[in-house]
Protein backbone atom coordinates (compact mmCIF):
# COMPACT_ATOMS: atom_id res chain seq x y z
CA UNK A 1 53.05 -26.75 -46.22
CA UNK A 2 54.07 -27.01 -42.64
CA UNK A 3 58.01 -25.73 -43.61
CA UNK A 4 56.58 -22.69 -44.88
CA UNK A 5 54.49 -21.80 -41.71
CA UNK A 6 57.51 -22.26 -39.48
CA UNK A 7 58.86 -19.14 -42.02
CA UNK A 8 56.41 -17.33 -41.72
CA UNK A 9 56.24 -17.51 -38.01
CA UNK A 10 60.21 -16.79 -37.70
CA UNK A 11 60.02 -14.14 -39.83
CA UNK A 12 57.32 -12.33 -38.53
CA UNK A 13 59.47 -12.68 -34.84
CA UNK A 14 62.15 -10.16 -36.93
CA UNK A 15 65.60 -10.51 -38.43
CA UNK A 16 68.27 -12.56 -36.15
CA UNK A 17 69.86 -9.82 -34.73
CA UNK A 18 66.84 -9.52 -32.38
CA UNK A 19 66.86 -12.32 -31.24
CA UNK A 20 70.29 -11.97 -29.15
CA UNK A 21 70.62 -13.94 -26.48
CA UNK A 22 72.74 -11.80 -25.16
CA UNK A 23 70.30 -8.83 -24.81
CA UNK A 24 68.59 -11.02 -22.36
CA UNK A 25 71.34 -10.42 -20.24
CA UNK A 26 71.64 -7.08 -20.07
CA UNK A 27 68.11 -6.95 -18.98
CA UNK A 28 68.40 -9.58 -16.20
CA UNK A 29 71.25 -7.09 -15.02
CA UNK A 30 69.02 -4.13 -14.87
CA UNK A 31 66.26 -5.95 -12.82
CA UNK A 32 69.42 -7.26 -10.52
CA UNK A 33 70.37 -3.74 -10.31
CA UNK A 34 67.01 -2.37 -9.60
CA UNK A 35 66.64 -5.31 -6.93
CA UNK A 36 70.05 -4.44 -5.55
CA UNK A 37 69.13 -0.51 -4.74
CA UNK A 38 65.47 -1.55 -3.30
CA UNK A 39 67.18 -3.71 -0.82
CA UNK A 40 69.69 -1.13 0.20
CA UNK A 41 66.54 1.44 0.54
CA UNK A 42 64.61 -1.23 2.66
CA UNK A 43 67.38 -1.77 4.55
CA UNK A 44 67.90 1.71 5.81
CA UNK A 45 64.44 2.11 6.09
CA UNK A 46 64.05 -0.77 8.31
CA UNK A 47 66.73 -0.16 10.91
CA UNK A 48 65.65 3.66 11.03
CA UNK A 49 68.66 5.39 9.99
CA UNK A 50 67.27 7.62 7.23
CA UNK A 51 68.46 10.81 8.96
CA UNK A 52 72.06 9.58 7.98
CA UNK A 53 71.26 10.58 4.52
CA UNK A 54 70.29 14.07 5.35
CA UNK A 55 72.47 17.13 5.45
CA UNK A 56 71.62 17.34 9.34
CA UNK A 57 73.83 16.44 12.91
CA UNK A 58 72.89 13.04 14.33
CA UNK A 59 73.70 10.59 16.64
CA UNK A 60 72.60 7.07 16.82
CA UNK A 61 73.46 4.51 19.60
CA UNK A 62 73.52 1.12 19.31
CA UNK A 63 73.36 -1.78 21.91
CA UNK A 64 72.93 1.17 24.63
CA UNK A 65 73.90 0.30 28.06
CA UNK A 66 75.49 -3.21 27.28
CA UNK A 67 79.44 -4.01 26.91
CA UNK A 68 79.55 -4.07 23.45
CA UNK A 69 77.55 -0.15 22.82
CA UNK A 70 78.27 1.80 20.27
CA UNK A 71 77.95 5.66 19.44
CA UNK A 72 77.55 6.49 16.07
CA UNK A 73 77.92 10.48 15.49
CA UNK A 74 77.65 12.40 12.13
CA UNK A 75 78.44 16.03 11.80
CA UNK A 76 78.96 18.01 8.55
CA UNK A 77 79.02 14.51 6.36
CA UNK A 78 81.86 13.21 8.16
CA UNK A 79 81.01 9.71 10.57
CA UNK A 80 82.68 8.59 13.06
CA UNK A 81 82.30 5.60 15.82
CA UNK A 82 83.08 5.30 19.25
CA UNK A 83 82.92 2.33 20.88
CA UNK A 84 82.51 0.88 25.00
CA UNK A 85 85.63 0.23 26.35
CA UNK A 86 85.68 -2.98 28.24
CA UNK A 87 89.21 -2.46 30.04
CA UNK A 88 88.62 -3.25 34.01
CA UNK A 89 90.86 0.28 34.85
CA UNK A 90 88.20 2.35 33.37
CA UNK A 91 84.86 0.32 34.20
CA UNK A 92 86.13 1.14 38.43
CA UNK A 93 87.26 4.31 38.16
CA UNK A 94 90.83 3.64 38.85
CA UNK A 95 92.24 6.08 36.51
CA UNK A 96 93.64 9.65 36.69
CA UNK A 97 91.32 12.23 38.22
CA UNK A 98 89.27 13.81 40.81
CA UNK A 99 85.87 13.74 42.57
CA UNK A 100 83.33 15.89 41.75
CA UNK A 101 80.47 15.12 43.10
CA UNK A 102 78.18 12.60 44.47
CA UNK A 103 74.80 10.60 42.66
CA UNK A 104 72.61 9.06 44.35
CA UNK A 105 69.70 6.50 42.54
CA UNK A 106 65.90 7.57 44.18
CA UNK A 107 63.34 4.64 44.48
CA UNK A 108 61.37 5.87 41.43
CA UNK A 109 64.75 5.45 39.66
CA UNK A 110 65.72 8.64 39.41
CA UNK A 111 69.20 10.14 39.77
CA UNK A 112 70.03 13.06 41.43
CA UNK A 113 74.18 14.56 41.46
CA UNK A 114 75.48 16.49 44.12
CA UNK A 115 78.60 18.29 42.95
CA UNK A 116 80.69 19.21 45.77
């Protein structure tokens, strides 16, 4: 009597073919898919960059005013990155050119330029 409940209970769970172990695979790779695109959303989300998904101009700087700052500009879909040069020459102002003017740093912290 107990062989032909175990029948009846595996037959009323369907033929064999439904029970595929390999169908349980497929599904584990949809939730890891899913998974995979709600961390990439969360991610942009979090570090505040959702305007690089829209169709409009931005620009984004990162580490501002330390050596290692970076601009990030995108215009018309196309990104590009510019990074701090941290070459002596250009950090004193010993390269090619000519004075223009004069700044001078208030108390408040304000700066005012004096072009000459």
């Amino acid at each position: 009597m107990a062989y032909r409940r175990k029948n009846r209970y595996l037959e009323s769970l369907g033929s064999s073919e439904d029970n595929n172990p390999l169908s349980l695979m497929a599904n584990l790779f949809d939730v890891a898919m899913v998974f995979a695109v709600a961390l990439m959303v969360a991610f942009v989300v979090r570090m505040k960059m959702t305007e690089f998904l829209t169709d409009q101009d931005v620009s984004f700087v990162k580490n501002a005013g330390k050596k290692d700052m970076e601009i990030i500009v995108k215009k018309k879909n196309k990104i590009e990155r510019y990074k701090a040069e941290n070459s002596q020459k250009k950090a004193t102002g010993d390269g090619k050119g000519k004075r223009v003017g004069i700044a001078y740093q208030l108390d408040n912290g304000d700066i005012i330029y004096i072009p000459e």
